[in-house]
Protein backbone atom coordinates (compact mmCIF):
# COMPACT_ATOMS: atom_id res chain seq x y z
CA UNK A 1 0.00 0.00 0.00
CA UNK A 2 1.37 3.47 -0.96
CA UNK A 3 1.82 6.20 1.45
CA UNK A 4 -0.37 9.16 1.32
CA UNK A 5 1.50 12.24 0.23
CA UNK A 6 1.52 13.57 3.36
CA UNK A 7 3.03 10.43 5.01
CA UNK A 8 5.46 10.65 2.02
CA UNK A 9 6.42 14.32 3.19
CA UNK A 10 6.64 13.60 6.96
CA UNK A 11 9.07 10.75 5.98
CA UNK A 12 11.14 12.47 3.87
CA UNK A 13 11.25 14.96 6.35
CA UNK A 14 12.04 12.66 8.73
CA UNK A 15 15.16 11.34 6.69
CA UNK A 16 16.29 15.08 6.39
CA UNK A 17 16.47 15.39 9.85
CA UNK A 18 18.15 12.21 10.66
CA UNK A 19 20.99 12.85 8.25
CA UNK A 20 21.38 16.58 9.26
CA UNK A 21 22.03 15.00 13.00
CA UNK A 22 23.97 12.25 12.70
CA UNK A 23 25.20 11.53 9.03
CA UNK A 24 27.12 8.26 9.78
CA UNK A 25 24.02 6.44 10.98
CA UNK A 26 22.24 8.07 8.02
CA UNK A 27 24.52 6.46 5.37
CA UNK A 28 24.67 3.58 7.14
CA UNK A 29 20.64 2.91 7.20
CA UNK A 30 20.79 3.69 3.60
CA UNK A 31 23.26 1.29 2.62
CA UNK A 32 23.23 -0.74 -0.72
CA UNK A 33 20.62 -2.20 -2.50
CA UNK A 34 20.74 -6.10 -2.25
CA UNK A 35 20.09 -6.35 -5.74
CA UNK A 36 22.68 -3.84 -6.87
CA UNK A 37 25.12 -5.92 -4.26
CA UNK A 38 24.23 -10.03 -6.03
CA UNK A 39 24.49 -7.88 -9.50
CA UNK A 40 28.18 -6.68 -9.04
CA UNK A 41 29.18 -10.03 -7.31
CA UNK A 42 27.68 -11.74 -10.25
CA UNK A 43 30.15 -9.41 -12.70
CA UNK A 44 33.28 -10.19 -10.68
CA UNK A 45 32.63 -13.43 -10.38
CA UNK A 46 32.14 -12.92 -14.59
CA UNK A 47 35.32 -11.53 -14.95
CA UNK A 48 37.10 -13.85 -12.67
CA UNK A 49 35.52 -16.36 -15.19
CA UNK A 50 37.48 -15.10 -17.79
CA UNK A 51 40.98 -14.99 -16.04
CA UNK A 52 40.46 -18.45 -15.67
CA UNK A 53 39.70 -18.92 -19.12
CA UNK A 54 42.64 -16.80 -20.11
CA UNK A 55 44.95 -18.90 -17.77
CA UNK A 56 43.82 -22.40 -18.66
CA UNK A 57 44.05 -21.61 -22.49
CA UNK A 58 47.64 -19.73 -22.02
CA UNK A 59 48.92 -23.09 -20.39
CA UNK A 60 47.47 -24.85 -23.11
CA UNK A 61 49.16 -22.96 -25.43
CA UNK A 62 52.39 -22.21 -23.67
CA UNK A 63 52.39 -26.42 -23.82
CA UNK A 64 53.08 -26.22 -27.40
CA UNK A 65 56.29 -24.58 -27.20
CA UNK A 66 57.94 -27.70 -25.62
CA UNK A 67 59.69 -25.81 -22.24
CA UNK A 68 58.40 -26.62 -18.75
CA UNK A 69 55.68 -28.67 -19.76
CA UNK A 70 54.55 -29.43 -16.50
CA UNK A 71 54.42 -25.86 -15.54
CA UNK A 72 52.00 -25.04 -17.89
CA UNK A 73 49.76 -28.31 -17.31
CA UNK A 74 49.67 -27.00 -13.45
CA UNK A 75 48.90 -23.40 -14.94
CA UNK A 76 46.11 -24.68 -17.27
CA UNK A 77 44.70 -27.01 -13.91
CA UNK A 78 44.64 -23.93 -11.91
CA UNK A 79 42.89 -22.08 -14.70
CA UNK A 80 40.45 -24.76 -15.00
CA UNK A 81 39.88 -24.43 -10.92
CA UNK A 82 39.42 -20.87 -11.15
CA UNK A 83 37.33 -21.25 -13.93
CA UNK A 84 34.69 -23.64 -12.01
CA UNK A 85 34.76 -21.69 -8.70
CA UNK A 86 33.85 -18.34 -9.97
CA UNK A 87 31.03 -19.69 -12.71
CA UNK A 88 29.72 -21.25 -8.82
CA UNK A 89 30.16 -17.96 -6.97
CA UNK A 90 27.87 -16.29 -9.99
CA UNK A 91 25.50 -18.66 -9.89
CA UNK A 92 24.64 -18.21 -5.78
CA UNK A 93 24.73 -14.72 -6.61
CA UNK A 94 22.33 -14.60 -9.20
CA UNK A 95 20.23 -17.10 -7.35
CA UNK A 96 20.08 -14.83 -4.19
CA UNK A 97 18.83 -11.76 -6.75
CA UNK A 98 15.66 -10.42 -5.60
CA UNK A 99 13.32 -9.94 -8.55
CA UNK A 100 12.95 -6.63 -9.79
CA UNK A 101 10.30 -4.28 -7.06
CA UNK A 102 10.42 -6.87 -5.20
CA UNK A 103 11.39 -6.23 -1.49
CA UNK A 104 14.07 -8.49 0.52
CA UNK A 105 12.84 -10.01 3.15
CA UNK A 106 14.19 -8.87 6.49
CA UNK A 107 16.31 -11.10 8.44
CA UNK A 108 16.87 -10.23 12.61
CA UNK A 109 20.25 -9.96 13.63
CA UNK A 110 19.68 -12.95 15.66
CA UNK A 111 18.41 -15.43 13.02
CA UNK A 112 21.04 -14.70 10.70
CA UNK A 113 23.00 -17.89 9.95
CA UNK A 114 20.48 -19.98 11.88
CA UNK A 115 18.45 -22.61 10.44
CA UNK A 116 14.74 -22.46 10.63
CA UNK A 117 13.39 -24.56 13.65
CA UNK A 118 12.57 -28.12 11.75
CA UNK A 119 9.09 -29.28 12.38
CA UNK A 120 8.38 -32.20 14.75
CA UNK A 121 8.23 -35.80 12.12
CA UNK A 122 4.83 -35.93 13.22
CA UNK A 123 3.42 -33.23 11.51
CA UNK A 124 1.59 -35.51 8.99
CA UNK A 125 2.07 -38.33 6.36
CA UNK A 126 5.25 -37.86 4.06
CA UNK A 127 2.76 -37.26 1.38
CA UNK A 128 1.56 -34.26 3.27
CA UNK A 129 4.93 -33.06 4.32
CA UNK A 130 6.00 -33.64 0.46
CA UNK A 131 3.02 -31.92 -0.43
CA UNK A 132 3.69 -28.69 1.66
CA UNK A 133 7.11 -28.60 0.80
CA UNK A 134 6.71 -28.42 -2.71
CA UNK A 135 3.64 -25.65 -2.22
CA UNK A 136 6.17 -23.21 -0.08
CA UNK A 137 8.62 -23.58 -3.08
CA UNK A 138 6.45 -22.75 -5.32
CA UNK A 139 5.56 -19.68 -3.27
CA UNK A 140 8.98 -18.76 -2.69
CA UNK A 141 10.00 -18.92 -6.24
CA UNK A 142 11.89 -21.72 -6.53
């Protein structure tokens, strides 16, 4: 639901205020947008991506040349490595992308890196329990 423009006004007068007295805490509030965040971990993972590709083809090349052969194999394994590890490190990031408008969901301090509290086995058949799983993931998106 939208706020009214007055709301709007008193907010954004509000925010004034708040930076005016204390800047720091201001900034801090503001912060960056989680989608702005996943979108520039998803191009340096990208470009990572490519140094590995650049590495493991240089070794594959440099292999050619006859000198230090085993150098090069090790450069083109480590290329491969880097390669796989940054293609994963894109992929969580783009999986952890909010859609675009839609709002993050807020996570306490306290829960953060805590698993949700399993239900007790009891809570119905394992049809149900399949059934309900599959119903929040569609819900969620996934």
């Amino acid at each position: 639901m939208p706020l009214s423009d007055h709301e709007q006004r008193l907010l954004e007068q509000m925010e004034r205020a708040l930076a005016a007295e204390d800047p720091k805490l201001a900034s801090a509030l503001r912060g960056v947008d989680l989608r702005t965040r996943q979108r520039r971990r998803a191009v340096i993972g990208a470009v990572v991506f490519v140094v590995g590709m650049v590495m493991m083809l240089g070794g594959a090349i440099m292999m050619t040349t006859g000198r230090n052969v085993a150098g090069f194999i090790v450069v083109s394994v480590l290329g491969f490595l880097v390669m796989l590890l940054s293609a994963y490190y894109v992929a969580t990031s783009l999986r952890h992308m909010p859609a675009s408008g839609e709002m993050p969901k807020v996570v306490p301090l306290r829960a953060r890196g805590r698993r949700p509290r399993a239900k007790s086995k009891t809570s119905g058949t394992f049809m149900q329990r399949m059934e309900e799983r599959w119903r929040r993931r569609r819900e969620s998106g996934f």
